[in-house]
PDB file of N, CA and C in Angstrom:
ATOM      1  N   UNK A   1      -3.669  15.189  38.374  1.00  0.00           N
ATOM      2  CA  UNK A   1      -3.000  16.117  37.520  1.00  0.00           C
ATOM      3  C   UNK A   1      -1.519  16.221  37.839  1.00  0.00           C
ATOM      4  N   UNK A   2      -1.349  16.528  39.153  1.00  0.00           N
ATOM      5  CA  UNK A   2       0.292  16.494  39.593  1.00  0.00           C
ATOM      6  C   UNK A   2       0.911  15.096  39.412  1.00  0.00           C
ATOM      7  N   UNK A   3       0.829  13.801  39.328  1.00  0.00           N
ATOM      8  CA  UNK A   3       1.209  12.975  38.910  1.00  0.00           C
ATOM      9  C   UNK A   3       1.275  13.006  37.280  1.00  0.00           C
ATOM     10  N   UNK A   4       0.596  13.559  36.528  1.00  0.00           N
ATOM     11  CA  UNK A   4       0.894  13.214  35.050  1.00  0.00           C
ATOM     12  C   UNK A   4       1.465  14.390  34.646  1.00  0.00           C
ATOM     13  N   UNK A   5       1.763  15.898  35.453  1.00  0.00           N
ATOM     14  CA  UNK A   5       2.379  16.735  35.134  1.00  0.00           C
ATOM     15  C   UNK A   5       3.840  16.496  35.733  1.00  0.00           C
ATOM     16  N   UNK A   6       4.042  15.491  36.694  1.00  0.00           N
ATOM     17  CA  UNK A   6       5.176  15.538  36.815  1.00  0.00           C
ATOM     18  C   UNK A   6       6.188  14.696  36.166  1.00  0.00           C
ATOM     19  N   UNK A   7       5.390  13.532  35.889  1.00  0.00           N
ATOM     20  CA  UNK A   7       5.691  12.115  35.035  1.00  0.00           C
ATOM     21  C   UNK A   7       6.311  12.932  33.298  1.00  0.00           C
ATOM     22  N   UNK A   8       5.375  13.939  33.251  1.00  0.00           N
ATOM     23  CA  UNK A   8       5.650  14.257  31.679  1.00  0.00           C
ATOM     24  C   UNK A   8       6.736  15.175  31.743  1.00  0.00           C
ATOM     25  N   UNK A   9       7.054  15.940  33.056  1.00  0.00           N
ATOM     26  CA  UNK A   9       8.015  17.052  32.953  1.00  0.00           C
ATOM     27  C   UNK A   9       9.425  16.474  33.669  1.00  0.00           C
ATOM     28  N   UNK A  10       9.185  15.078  34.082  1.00  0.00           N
ATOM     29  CA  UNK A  10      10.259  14.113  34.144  1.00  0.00           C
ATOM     30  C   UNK A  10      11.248  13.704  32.678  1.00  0.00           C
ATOM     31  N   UNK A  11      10.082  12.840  32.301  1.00  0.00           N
ATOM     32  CA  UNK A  11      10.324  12.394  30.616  1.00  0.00           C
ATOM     33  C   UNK A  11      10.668  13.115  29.891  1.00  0.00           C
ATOM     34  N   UNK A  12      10.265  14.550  29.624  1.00  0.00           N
ATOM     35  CA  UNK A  12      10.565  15.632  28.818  1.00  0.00           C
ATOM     36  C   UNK A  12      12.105  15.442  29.254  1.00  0.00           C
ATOM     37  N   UNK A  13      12.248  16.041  30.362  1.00  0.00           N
ATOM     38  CA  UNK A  13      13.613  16.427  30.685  1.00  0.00           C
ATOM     39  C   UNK A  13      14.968  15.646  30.390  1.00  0.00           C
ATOM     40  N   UNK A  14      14.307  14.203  30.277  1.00  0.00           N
ATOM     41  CA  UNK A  14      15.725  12.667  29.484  1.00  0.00           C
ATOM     42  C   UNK A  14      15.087  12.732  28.608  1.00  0.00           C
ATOM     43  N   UNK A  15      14.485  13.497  27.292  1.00  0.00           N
ATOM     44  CA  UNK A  15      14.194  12.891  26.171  1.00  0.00           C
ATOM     45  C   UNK A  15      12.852  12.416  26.065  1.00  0.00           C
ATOM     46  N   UNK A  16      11.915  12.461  26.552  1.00  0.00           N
ATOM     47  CA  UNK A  16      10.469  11.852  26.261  1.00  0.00           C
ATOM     48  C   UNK A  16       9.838  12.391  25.787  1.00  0.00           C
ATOM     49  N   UNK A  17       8.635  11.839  25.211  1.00  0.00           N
ATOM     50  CA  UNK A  17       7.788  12.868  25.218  1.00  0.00           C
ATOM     51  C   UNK A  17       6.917  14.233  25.423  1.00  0.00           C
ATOM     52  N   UNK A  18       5.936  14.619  25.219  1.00  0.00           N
ATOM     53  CA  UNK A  18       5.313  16.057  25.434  1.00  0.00           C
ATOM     54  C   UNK A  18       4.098  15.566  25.660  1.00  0.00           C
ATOM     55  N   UNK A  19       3.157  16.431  25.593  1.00  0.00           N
ATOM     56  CA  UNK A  19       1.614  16.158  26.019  1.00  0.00           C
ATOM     57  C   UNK A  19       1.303  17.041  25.462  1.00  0.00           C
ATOM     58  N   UNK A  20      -0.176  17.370  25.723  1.00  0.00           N
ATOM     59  CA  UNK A  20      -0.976  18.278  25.708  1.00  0.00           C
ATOM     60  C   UNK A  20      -0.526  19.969  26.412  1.00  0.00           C
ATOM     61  N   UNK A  21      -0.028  20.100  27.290  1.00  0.00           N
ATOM     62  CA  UNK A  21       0.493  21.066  27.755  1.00  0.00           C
ATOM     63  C   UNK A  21       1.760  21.604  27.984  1.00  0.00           C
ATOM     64  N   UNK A  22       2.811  21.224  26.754  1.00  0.00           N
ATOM     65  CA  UNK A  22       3.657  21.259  26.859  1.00  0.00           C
ATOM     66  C   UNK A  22       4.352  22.632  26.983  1.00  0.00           C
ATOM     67  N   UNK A  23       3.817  23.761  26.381  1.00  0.00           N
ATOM     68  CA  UNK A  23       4.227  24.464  26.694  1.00  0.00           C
ATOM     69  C   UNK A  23       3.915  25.315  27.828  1.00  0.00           C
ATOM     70  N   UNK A  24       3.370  24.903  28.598  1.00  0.00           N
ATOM     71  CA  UNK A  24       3.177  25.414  30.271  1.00  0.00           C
ATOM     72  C   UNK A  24       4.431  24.315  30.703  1.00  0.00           C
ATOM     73  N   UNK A  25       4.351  23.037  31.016  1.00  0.00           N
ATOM     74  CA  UNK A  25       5.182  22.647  31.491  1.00  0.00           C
ATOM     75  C   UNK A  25       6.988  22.791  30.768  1.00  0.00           C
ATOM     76  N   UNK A  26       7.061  23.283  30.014  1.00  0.00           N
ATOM     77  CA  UNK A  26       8.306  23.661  29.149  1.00  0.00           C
ATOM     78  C   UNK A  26       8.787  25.525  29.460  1.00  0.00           C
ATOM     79  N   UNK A  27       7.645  25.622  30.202  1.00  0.00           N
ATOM     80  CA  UNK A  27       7.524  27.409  30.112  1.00  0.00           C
ATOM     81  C   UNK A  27       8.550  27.787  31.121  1.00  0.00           C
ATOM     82  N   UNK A  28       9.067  29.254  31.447  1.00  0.00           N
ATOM     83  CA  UNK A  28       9.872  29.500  31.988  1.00  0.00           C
ATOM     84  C   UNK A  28       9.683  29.618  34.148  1.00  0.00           C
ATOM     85  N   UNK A  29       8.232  29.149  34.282  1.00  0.00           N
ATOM     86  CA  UNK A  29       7.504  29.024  35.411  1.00  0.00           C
ATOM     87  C   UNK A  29       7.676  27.721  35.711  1.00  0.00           C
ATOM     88  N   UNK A  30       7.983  26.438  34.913  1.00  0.00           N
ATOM     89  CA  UNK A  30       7.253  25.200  35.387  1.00  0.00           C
ATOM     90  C   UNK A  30       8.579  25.031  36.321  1.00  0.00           C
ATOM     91  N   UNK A  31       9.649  25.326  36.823  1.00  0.00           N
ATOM     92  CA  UNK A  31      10.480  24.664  37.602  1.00  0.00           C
ATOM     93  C   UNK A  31      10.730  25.668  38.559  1.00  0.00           C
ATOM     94  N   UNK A  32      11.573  25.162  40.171  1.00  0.00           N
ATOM     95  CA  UNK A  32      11.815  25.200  41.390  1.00  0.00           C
ATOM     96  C   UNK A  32      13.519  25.312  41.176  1.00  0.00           C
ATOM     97  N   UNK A  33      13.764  25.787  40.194  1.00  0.00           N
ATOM     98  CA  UNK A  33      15.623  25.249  40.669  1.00  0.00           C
ATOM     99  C   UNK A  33      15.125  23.858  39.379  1.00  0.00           C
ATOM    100  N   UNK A  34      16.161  22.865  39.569  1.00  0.00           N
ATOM    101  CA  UNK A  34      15.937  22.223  39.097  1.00  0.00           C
ATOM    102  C   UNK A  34      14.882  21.220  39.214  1.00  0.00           C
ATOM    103  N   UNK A  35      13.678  21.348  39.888  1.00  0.00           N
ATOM    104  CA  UNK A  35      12.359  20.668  40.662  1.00  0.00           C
ATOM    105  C   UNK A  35      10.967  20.993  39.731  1.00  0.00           C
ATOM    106  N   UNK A  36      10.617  20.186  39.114  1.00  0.00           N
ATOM    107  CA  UNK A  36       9.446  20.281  38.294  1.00  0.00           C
ATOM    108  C   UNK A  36       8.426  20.721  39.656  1.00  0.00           C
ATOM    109  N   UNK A  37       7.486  22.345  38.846  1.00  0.00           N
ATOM    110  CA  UNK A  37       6.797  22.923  40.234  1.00  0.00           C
ATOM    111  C   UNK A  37       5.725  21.753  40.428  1.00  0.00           C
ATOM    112  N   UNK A  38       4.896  20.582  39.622  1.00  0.00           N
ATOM    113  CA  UNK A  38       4.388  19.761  39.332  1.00  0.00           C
ATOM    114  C   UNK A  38       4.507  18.618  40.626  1.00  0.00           C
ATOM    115  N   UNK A  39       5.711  18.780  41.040  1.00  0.00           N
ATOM    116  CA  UNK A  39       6.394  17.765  42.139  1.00  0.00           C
ATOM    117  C   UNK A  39       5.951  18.432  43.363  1.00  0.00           C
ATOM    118  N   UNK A  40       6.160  19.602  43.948  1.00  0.00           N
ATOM    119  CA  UNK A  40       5.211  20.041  44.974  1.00  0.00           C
ATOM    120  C   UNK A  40       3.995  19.750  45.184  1.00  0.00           C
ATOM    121  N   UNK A  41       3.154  19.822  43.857  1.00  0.00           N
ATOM    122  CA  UNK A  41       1.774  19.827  44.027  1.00  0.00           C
ATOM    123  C   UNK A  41       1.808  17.887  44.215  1.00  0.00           C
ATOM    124  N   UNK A  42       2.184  17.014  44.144  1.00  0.00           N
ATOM    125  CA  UNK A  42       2.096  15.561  44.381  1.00  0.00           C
ATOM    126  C   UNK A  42       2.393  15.333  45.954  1.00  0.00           C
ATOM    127  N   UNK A  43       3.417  16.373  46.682  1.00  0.00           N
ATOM    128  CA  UNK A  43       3.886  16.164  47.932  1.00  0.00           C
ATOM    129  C   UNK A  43       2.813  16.821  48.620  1.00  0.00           C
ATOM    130  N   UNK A  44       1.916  18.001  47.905  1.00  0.00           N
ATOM    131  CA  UNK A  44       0.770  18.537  48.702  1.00  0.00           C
ATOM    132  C   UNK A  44      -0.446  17.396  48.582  1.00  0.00           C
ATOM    133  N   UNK A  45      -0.554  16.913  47.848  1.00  0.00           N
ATOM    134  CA  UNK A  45      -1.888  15.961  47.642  1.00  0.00           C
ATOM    135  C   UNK A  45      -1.447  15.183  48.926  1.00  0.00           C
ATOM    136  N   UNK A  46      -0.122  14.388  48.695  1.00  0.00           N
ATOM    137  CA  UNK A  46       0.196  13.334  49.593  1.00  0.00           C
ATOM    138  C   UNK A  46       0.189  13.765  51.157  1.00  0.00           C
ATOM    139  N   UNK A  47       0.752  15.095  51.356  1.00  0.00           N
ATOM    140  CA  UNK A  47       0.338  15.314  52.481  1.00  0.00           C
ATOM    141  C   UNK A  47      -1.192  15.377  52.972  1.00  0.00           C
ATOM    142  N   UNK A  48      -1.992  16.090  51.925  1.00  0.00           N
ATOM    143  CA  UNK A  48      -3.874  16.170  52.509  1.00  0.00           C
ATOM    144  C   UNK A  48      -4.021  14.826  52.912  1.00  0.00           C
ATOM    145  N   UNK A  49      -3.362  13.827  52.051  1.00  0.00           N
ATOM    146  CA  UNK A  49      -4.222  12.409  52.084  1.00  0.00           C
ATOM    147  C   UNK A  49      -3.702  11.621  53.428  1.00  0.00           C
ATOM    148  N   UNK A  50      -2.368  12.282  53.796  1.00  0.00           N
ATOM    149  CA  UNK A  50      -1.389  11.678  55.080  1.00  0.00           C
ATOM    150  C   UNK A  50      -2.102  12.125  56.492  1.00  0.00           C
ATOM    151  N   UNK A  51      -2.379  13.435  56.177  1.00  0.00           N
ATOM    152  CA  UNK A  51      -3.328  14.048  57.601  1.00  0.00           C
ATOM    153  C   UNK A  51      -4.733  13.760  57.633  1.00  0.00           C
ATOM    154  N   UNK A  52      -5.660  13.388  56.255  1.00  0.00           N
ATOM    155  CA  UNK A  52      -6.581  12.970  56.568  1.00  0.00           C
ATOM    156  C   UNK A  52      -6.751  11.384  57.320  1.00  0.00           C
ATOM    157  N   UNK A  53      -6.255  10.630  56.572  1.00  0.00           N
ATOM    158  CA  UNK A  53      -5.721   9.256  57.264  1.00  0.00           C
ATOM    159  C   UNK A  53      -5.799   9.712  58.939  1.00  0.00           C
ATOM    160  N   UNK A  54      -4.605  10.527  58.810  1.00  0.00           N
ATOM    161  CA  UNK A  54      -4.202  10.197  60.399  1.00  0.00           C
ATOM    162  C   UNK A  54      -4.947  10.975  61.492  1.00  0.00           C
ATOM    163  N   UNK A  55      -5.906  12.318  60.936  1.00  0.00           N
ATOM    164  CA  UNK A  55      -6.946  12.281  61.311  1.00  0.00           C
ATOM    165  C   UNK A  55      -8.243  11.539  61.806  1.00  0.00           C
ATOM    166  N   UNK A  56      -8.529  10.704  60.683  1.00  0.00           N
ATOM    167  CA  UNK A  56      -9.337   9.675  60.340  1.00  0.00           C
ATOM    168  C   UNK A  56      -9.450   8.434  61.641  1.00  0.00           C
ATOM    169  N   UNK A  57      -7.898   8.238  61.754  1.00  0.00           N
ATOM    170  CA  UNK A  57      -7.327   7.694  62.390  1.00  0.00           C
ATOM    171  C   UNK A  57      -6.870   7.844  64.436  1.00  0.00           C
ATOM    172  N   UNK A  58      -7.179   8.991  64.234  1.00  0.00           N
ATOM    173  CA  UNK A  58      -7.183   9.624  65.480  1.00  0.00           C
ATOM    174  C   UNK A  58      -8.857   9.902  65.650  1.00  0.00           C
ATOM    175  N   UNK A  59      -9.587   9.460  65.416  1.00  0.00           N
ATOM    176  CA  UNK A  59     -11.071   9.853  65.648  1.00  0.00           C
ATOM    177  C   UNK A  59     -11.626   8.515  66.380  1.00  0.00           C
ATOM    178  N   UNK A  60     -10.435   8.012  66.137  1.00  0.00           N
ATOM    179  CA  UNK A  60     -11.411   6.351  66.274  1.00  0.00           C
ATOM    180  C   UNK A  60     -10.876   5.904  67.547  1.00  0.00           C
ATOM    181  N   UNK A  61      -9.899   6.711  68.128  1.00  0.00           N
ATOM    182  CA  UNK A  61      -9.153   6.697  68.913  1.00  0.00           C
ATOM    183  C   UNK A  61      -9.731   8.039  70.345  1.00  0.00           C
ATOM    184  N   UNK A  62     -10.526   7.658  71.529  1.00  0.00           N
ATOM    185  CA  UNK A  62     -10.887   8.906  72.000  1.00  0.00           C
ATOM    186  C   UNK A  62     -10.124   9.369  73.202  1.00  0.00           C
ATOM    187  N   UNK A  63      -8.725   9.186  72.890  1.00  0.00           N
ATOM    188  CA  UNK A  63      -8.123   9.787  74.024  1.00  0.00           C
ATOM    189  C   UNK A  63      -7.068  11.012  73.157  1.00  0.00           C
ATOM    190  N   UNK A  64      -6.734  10.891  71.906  1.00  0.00           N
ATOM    191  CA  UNK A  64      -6.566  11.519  71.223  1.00  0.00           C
ATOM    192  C   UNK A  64      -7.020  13.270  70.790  1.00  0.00           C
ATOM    193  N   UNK A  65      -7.810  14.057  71.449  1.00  0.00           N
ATOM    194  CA  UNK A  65      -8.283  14.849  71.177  1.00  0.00           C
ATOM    195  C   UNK A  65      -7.528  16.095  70.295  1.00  0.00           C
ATOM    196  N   UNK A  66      -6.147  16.100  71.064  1.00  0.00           N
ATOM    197  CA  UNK A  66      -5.645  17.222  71.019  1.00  0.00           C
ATOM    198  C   UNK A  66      -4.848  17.019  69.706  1.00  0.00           C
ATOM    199  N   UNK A  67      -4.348  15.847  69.853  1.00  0.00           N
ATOM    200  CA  UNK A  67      -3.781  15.519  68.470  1.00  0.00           C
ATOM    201  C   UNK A  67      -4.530  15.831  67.031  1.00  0.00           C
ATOM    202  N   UNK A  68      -5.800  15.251  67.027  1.00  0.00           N
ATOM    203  CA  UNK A  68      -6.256  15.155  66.097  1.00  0.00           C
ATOM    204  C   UNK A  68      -6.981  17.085  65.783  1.00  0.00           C
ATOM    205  N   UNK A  69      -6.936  17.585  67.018  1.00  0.00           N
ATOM    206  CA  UNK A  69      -6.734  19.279  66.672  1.00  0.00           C
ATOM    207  C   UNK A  69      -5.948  19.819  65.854  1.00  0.00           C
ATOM    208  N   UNK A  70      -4.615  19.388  66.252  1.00  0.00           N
ATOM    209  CA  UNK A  70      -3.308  20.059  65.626  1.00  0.00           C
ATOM    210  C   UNK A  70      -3.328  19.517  63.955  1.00  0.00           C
ATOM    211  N   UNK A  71      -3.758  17.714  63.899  1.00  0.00           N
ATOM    212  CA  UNK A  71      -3.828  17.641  62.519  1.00  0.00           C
ATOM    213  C   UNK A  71      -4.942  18.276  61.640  1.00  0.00           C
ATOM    214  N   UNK A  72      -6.020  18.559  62.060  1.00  0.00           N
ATOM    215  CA  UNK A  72      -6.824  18.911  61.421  1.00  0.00           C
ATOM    216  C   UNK A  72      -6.289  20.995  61.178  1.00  0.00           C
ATOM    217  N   UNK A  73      -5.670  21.189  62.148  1.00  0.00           N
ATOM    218  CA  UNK A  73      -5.640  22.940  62.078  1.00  0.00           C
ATOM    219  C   UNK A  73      -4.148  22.068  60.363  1.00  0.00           C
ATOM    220  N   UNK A  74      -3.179  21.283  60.854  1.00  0.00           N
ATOM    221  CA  UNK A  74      -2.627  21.397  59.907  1.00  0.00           C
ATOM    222  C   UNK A  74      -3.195  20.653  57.676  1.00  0.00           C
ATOM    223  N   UNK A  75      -4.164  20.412  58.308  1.00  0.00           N
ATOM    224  CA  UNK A  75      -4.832  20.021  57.020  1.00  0.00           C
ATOM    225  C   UNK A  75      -5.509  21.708  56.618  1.00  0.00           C
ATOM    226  N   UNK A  76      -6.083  21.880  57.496  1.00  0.00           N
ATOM    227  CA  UNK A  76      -6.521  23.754  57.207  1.00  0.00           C
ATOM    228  C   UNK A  76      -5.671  24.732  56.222  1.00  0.00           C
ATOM    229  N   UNK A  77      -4.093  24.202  57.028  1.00  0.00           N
ATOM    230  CA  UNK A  77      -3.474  25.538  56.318  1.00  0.00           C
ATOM    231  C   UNK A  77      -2.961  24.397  55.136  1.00  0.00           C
ATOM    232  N   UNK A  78      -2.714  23.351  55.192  1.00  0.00           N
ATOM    233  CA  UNK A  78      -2.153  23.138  54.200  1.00  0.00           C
ATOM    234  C   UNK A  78      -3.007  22.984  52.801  1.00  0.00           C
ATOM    235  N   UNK A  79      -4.524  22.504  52.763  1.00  0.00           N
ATOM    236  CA  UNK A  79      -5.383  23.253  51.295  1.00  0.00           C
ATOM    237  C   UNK A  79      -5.119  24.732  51.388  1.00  0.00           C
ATOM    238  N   UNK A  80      -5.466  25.425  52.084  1.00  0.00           N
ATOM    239  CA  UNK A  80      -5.426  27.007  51.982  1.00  0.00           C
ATOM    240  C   UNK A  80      -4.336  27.378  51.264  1.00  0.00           C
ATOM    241  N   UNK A  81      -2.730  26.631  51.378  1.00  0.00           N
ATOM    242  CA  UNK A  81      -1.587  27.160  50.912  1.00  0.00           C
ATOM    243  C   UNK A  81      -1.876  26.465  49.625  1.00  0.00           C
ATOM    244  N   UNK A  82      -2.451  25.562  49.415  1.00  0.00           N
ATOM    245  CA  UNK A  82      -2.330  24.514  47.908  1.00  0.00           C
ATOM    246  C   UNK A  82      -3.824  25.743  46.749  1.00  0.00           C
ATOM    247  N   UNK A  83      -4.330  26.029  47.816  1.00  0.00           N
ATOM    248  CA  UNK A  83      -5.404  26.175  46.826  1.00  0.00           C
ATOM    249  C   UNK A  83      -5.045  27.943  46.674  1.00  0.00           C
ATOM    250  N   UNK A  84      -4.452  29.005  47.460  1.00  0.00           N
ATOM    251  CA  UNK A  84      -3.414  29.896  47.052  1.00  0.00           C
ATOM    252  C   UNK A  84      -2.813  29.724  45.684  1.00  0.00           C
ATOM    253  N   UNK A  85      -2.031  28.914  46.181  1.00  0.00           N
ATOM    254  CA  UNK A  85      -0.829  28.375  45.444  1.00  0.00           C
ATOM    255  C   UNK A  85      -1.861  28.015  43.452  1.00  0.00           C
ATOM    256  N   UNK A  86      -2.817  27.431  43.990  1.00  0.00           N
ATOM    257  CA  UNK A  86      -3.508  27.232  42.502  1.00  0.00           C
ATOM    258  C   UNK A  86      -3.892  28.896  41.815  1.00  0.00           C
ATOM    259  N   UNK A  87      -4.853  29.567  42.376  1.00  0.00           N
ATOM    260  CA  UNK A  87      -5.154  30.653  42.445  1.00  0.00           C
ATOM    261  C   UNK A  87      -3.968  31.632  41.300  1.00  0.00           C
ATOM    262  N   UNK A  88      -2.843  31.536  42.230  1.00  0.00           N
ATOM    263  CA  UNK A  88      -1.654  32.638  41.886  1.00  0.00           C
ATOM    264  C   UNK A  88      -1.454  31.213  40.476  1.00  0.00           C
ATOM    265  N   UNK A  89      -1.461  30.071  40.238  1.00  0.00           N
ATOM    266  CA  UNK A  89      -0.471  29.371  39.396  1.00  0.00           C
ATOM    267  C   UNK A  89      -1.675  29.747  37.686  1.00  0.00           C
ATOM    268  N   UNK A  90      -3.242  30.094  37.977  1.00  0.00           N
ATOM    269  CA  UNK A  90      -4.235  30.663  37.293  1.00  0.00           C
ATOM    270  C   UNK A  90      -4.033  31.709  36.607  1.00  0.00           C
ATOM    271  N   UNK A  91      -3.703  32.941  37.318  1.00  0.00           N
ATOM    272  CA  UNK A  91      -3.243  34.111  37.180  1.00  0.00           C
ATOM    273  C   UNK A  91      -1.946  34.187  36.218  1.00  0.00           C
ATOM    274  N   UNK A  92      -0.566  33.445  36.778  1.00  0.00           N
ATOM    275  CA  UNK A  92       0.449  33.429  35.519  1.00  0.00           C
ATOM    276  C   UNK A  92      -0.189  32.724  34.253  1.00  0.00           C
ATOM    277  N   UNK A  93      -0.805  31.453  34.307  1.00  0.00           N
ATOM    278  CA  UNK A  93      -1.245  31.154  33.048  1.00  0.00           C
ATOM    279  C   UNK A  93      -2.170  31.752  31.686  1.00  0.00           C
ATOM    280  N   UNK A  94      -3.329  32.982  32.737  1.00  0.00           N
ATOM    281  CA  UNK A  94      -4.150  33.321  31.629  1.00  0.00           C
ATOM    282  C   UNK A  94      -3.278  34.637  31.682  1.00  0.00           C
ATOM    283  N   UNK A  95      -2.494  35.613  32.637  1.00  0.00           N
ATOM    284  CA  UNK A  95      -2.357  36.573  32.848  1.00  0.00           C
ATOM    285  C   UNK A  95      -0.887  36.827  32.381  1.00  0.00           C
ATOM    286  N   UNK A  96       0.299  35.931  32.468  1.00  0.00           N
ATOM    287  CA  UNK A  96       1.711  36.205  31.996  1.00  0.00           C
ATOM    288  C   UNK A  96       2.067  35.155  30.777  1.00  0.00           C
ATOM    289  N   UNK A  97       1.262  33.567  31.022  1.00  0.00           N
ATOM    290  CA  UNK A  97       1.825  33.022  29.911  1.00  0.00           C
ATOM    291  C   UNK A  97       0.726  33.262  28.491  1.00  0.00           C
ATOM    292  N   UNK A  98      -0.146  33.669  28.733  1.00  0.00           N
ATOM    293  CA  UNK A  98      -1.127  33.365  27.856  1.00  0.00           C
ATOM    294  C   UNK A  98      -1.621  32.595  26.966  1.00  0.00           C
ATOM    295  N   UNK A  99      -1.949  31.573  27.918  1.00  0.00           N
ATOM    296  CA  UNK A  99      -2.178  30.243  26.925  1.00  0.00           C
ATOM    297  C   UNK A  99      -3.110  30.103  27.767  1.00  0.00           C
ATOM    298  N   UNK A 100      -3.748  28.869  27.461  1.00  0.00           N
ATOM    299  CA  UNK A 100      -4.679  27.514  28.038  1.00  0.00           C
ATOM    300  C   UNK A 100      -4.421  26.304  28.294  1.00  0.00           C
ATOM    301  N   UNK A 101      -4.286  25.750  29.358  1.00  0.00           N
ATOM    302  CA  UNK A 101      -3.859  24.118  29.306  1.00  0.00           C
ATOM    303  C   UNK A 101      -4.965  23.484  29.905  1.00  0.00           C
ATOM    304  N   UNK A 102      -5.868  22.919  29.324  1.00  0.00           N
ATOM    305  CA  UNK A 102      -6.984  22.449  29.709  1.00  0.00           C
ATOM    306  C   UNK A 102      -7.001  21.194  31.218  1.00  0.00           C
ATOM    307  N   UNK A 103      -5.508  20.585  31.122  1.00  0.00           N
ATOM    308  CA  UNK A 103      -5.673  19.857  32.640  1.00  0.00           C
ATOM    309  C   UNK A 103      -5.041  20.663  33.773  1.00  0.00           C
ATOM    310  N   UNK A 104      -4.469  21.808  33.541  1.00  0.00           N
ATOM    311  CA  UNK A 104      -4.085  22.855  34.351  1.00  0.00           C
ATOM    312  C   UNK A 104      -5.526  23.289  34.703  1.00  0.00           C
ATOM    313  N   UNK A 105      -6.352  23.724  33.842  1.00  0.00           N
ATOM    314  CA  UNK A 105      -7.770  24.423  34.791  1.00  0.00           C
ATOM    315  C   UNK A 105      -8.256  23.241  35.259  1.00  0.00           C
ATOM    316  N   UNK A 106      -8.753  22.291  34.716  1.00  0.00           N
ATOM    317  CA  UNK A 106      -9.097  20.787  35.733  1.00  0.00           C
ATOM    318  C   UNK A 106      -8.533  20.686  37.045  1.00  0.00           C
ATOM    319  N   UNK A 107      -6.885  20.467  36.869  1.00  0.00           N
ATOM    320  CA  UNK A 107      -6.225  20.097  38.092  1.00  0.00           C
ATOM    321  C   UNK A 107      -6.231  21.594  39.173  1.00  0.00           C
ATOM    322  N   UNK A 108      -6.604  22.817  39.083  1.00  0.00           N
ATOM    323  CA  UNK A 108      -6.684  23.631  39.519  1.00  0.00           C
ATOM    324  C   UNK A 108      -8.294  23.726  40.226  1.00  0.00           C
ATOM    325  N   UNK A 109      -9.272  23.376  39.276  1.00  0.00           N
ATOM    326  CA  UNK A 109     -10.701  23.271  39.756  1.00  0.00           C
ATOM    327  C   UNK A 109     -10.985  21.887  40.894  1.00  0.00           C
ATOM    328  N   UNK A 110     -10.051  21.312  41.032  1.00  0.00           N
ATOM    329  CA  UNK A 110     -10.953  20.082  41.780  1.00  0.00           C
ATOM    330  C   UNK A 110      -9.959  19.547  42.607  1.00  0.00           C
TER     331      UNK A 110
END
């Protein structure tokens, strides 16, 4: 979802196209400053997938213990802050923007 929400709120921004959810990503929430909020959520995926790896990676490894503590406490907080972060991004959509964007509840559910 964060890859095609950010790809589209890229394109939008030089002239491209729209999608399906354009007006969430056009809305007065979808940006950071000038930072599609869409682009966080790609640097959060990439991080889960960077600490699981190197988790993964530290398991196979048994002198490693402590390390692979600290990555795993930091995979902990970092879904907890992503899946927050979904939670509250739920709430503006049915609760301030009032709409529906059907890959917003997808990319929020899974």
């Amino acid at each position: 979802g964060s890859v095609y929400y950010s790809s589209i709120s890229i394109s939008s921004s030089i002239g491209g196209g729209g999608g399906a959810c354009t007006s969430v990503l056009d809305g007065p929430y979808s940006h950071v400053g000038p930072i599609p909020l869409s682009l966080f959520g790609m640097i959060g995926y990439g991080a889960v997938l960077l600490l699981t790896l190197s988790i993964e990676s530290n398991n196979n490894n048994t002198n490693t213990n402590n390390s692979s503590s600290s990555l795993s406490l930091g995979l902990l907080a970092t879904t907890t802050t992503m899946a927050t972060a979904s939670v509250f991004l739920m709430v503006l959509l049915f609760g301030i923007l009032q709409t529906t964007c059907p890959l917003c509840i997808v990319s929020a559910c899974c």
